[in-house]
PDB file of N, CA and C in Angstrom:
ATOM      1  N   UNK A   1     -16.472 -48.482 -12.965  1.00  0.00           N
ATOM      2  CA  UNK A   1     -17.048 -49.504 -13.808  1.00  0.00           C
ATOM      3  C   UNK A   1     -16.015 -49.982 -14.814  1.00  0.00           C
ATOM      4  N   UNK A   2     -15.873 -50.851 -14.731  1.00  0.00           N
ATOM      5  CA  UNK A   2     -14.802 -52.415 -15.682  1.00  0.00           C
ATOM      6  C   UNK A   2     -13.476 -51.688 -15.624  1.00  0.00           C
ATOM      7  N   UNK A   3     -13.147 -50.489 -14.952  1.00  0.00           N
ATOM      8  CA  UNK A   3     -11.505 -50.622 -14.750  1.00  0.00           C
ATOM      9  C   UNK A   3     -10.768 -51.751 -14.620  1.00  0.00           C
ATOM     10  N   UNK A   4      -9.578 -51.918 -14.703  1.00  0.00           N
ATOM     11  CA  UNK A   4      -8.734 -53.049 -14.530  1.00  0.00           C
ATOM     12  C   UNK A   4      -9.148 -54.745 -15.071  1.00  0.00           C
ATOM     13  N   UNK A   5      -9.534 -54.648 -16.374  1.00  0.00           N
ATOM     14  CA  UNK A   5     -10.267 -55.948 -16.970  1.00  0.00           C
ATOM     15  C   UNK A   5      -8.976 -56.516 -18.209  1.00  0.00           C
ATOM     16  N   UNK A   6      -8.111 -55.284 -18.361  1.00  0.00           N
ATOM     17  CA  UNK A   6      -7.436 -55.482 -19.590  1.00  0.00           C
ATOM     18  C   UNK A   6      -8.331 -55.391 -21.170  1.00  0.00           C
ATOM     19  N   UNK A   7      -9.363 -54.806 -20.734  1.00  0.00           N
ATOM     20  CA  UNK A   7      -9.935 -54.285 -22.415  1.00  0.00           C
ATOM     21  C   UNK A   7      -9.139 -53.831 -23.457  1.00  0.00           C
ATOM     22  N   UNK A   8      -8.846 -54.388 -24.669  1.00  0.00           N
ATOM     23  CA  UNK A   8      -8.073 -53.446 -25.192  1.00  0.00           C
ATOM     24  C   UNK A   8      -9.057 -52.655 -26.047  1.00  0.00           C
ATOM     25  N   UNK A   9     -10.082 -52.472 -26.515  1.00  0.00           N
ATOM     26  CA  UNK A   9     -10.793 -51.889 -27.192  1.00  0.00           C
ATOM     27  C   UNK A   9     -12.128 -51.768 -25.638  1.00  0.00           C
ATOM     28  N   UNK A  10     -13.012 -50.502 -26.560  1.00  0.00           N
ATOM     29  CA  UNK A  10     -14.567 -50.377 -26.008  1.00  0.00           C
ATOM     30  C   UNK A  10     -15.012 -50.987 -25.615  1.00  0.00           C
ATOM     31  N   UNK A  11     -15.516 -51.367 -24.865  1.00  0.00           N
ATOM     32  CA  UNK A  11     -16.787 -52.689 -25.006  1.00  0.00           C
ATOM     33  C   UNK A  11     -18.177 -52.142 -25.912  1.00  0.00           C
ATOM     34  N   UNK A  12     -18.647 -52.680 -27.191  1.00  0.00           N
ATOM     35  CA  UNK A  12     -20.308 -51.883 -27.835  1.00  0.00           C
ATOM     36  C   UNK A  12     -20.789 -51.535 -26.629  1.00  0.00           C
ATOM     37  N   UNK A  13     -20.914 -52.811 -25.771  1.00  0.00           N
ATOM     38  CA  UNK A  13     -22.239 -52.891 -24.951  1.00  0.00           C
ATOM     39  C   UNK A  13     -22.307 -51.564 -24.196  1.00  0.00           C
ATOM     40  N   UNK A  14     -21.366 -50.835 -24.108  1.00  0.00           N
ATOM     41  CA  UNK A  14     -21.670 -49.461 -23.277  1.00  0.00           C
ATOM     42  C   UNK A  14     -22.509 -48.850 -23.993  1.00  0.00           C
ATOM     43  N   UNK A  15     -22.507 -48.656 -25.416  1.00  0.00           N
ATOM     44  CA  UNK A  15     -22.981 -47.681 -26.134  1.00  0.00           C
ATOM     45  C   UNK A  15     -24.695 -47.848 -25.772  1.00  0.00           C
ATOM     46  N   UNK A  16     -25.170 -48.791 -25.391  1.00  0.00           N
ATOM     47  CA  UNK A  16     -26.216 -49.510 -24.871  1.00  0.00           C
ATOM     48  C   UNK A  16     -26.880 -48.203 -23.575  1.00  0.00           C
ATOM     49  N   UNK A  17     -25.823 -48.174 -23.100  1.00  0.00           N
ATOM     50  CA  UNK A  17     -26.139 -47.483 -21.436  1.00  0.00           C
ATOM     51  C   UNK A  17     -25.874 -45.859 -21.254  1.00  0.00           C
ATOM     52  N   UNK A  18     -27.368 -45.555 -22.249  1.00  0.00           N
ATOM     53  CA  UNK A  18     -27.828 -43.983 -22.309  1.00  0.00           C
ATOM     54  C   UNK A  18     -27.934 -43.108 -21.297  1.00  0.00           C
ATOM     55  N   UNK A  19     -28.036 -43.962 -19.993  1.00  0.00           N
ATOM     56  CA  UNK A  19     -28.054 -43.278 -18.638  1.00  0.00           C
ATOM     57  C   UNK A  19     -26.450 -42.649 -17.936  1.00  0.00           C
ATOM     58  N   UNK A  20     -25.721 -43.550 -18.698  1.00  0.00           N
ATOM     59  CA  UNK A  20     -24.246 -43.664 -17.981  1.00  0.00           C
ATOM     60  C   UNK A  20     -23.962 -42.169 -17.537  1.00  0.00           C
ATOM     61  N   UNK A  21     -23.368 -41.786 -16.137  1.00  0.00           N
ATOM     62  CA  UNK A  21     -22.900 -40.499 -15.903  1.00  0.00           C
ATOM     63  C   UNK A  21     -21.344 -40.532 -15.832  1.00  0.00           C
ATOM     64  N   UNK A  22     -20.698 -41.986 -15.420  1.00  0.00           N
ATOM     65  CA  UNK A  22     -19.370 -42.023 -14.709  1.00  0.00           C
ATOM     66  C   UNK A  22     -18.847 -43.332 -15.753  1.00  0.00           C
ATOM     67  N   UNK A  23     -17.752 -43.668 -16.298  1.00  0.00           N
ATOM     68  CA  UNK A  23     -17.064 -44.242 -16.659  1.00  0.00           C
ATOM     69  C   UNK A  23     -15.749 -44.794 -16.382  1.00  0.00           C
ATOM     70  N   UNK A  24     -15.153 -45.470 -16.223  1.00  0.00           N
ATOM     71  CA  UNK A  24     -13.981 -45.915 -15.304  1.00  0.00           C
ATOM     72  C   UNK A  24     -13.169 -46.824 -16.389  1.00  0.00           C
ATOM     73  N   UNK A  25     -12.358 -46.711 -17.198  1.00  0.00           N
ATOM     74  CA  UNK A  25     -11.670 -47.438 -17.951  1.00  0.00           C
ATOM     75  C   UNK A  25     -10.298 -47.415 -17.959  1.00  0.00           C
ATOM     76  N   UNK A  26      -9.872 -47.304 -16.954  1.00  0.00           N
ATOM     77  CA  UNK A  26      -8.619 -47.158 -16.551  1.00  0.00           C
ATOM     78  C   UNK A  26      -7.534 -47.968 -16.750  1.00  0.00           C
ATOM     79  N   UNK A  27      -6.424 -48.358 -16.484  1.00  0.00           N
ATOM     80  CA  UNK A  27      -5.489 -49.389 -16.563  1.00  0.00           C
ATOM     81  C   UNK A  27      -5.956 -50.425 -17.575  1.00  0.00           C
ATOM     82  N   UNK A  28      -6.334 -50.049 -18.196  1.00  0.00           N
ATOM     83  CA  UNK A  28      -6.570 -51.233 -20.198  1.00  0.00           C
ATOM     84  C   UNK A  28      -5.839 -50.973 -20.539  1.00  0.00           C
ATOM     85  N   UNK A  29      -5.930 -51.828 -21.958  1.00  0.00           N
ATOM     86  CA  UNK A  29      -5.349 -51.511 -22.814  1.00  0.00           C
ATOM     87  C   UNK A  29      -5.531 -50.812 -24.041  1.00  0.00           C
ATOM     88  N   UNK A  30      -6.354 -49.918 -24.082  1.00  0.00           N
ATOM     89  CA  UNK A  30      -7.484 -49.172 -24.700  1.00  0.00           C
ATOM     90  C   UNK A  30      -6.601 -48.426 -26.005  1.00  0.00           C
ATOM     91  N   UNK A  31      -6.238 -48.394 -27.291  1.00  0.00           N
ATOM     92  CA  UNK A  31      -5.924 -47.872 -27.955  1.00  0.00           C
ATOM     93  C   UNK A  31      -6.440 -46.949 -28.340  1.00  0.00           C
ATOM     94  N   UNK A  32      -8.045 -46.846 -28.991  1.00  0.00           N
ATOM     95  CA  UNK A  32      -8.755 -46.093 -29.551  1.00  0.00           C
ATOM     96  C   UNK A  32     -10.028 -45.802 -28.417  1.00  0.00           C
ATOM     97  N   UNK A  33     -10.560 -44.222 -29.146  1.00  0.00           N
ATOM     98  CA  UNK A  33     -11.926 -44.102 -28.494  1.00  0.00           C
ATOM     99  C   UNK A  33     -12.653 -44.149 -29.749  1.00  0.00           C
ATOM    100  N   UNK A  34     -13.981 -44.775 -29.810  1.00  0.00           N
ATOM    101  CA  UNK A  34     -14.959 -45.168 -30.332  1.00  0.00           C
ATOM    102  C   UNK A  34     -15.194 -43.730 -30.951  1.00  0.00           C
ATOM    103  N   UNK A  35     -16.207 -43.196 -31.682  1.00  0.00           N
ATOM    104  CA  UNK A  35     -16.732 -42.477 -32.155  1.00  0.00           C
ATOM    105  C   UNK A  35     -18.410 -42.153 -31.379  1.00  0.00           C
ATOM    106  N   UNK A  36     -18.348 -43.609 -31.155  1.00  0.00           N
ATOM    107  CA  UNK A  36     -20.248 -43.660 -30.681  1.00  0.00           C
ATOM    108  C   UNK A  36     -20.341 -42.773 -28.998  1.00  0.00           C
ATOM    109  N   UNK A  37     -19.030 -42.788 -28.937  1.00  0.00           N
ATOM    110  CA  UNK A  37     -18.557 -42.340 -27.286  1.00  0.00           C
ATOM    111  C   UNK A  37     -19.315 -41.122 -26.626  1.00  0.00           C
ATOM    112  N   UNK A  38     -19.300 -40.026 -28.445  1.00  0.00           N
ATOM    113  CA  UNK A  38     -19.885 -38.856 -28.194  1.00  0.00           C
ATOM    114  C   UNK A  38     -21.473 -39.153 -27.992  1.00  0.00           C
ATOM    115  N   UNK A  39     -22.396 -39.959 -28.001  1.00  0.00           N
ATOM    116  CA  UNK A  39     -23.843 -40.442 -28.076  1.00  0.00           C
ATOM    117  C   UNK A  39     -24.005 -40.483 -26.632  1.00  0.00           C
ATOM    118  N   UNK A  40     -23.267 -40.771 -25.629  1.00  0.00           N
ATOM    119  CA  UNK A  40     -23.432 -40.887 -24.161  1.00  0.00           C
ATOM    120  C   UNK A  40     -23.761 -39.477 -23.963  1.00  0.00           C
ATOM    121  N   UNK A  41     -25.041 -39.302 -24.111  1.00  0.00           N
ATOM    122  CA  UNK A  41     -25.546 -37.473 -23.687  1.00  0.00           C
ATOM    123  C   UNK A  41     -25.184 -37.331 -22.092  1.00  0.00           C
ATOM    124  N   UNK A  42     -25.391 -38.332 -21.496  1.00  0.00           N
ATOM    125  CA  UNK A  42     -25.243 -38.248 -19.551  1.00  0.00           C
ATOM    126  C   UNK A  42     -23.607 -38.225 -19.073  1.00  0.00           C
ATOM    127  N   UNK A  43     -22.864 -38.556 -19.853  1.00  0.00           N
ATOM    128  CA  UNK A  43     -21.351 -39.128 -19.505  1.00  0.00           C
ATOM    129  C   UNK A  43     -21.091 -38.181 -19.476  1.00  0.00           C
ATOM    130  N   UNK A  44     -20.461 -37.629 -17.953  1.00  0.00           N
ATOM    131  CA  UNK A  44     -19.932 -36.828 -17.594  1.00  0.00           C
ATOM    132  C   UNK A  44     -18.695 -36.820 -16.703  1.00  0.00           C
ATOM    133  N   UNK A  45     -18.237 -37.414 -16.569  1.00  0.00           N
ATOM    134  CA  UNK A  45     -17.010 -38.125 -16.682  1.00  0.00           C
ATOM    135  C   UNK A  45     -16.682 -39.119 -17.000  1.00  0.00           C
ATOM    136  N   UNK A  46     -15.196 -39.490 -17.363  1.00  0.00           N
ATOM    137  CA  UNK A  46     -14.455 -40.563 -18.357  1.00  0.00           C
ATOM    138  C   UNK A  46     -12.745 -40.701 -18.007  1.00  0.00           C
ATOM    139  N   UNK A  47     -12.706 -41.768 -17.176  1.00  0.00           N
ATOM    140  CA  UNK A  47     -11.245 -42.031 -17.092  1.00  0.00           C
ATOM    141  C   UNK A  47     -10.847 -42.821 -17.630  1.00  0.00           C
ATOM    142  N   UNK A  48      -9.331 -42.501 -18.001  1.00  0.00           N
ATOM    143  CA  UNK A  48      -9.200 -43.450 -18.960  1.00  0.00           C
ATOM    144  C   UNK A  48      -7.395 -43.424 -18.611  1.00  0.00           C
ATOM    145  N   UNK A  49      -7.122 -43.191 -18.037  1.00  0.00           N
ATOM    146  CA  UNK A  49      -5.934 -43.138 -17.480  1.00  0.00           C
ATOM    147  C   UNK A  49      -4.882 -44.405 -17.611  1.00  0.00           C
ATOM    148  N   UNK A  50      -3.853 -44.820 -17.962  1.00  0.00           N
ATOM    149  CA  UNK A  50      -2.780 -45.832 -18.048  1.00  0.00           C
ATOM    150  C   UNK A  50      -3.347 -46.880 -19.332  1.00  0.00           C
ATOM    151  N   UNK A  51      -3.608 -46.819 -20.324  1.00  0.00           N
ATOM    152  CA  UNK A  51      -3.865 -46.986 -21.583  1.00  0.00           C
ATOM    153  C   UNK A  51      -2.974 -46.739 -22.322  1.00  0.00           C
ATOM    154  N   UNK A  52      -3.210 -46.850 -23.652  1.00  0.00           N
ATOM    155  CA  UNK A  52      -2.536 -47.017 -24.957  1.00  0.00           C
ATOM    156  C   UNK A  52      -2.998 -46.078 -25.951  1.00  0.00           C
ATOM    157  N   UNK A  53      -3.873 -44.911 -25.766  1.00  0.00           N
ATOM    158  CA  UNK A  53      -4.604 -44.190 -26.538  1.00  0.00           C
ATOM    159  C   UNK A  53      -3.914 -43.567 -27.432  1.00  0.00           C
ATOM    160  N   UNK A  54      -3.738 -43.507 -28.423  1.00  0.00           N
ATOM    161  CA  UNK A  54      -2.761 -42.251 -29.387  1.00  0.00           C
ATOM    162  C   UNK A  54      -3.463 -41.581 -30.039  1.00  0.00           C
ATOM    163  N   UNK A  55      -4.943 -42.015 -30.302  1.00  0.00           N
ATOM    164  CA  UNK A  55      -5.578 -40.812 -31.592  1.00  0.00           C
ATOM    165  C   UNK A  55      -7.214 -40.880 -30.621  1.00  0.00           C
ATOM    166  N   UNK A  56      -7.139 -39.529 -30.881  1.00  0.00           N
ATOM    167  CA  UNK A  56      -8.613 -39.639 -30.090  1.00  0.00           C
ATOM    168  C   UNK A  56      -9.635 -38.700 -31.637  1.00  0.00           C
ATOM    169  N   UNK A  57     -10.858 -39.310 -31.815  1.00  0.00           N
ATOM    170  CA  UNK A  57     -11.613 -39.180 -33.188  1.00  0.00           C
ATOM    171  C   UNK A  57     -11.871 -37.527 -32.921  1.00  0.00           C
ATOM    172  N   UNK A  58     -12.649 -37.130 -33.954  1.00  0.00           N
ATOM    173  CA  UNK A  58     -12.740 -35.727 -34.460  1.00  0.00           C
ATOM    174  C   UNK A  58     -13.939 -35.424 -33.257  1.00  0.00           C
ATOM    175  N   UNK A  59     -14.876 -36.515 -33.322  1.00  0.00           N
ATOM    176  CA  UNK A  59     -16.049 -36.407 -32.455  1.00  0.00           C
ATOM    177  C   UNK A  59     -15.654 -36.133 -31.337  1.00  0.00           C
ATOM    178  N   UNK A  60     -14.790 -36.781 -30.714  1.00  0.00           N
ATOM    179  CA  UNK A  60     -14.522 -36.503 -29.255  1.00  0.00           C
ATOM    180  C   UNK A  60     -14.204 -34.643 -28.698  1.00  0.00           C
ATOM    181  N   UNK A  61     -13.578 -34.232 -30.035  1.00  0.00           N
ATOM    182  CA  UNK A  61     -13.744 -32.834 -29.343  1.00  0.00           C
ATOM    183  C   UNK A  61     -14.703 -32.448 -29.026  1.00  0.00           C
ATOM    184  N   UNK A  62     -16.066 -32.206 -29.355  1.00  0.00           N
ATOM    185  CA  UNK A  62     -17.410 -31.942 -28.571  1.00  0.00           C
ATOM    186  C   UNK A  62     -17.322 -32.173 -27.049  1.00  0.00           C
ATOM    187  N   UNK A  63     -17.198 -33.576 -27.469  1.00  0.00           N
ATOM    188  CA  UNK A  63     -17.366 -34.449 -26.479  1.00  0.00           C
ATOM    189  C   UNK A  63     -16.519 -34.225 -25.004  1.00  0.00           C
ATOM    190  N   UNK A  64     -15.294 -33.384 -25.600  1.00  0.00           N
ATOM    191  CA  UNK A  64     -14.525 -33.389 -24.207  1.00  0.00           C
ATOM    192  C   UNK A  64     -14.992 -31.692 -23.836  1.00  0.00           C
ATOM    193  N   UNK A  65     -15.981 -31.038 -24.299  1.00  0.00           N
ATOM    194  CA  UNK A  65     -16.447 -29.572 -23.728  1.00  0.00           C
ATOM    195  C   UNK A  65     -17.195 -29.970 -22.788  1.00  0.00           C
ATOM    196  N   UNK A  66     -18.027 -30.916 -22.802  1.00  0.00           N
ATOM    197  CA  UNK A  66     -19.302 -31.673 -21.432  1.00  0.00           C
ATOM    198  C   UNK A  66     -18.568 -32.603 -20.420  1.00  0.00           C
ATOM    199  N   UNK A  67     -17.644 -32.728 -20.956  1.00  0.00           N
ATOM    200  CA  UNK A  67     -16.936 -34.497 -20.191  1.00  0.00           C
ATOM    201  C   UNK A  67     -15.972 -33.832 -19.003  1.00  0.00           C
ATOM    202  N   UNK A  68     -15.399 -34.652 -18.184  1.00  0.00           N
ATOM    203  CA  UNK A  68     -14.317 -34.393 -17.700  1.00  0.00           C
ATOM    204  C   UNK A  68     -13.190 -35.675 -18.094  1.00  0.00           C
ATOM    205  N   UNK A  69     -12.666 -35.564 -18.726  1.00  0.00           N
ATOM    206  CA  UNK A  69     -11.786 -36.388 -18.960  1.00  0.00           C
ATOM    207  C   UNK A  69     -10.541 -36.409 -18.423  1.00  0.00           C
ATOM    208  N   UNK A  70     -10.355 -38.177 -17.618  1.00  0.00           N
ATOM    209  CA  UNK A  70      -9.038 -38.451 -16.703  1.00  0.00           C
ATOM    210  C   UNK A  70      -8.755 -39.572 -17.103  1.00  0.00           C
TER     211      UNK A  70
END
């Protein structure tokens, strides 16, 4: 889902999609992860691979004990 769009940020509208299990954000330009990221109770995996990421928030540590993050 929306890999290869050139996002450079989140899109909100995910934060929307409480069901989400799989995430695909790959090849953006993604600097930051959101904070709201950790609220996806179902997201259980998250790629995020060939990005721009340098700081990932305090929240996300939780977040990466449930996740699989790529």
């Amino acid at each position: 889902m929306f890999g290869t769009i050139r996002f450079s940020v989140f899109p909100e509208s995910i934060a929307q999609l409480t069901n989400l299990t799989k995430l695909n954000l790959s090849k953006n330009k993604i600097s930051e992860i959101p904070e709201w990221i950790s609220s996806l109770a179902n997201l259980t995996e998250l790629y995020l691979s060939e990005n721009q990421i340098t700081v990932m928030p305090r929240v996300c540590q939780g977040f990466c004990v449930r996740a699989e993050i790529k």
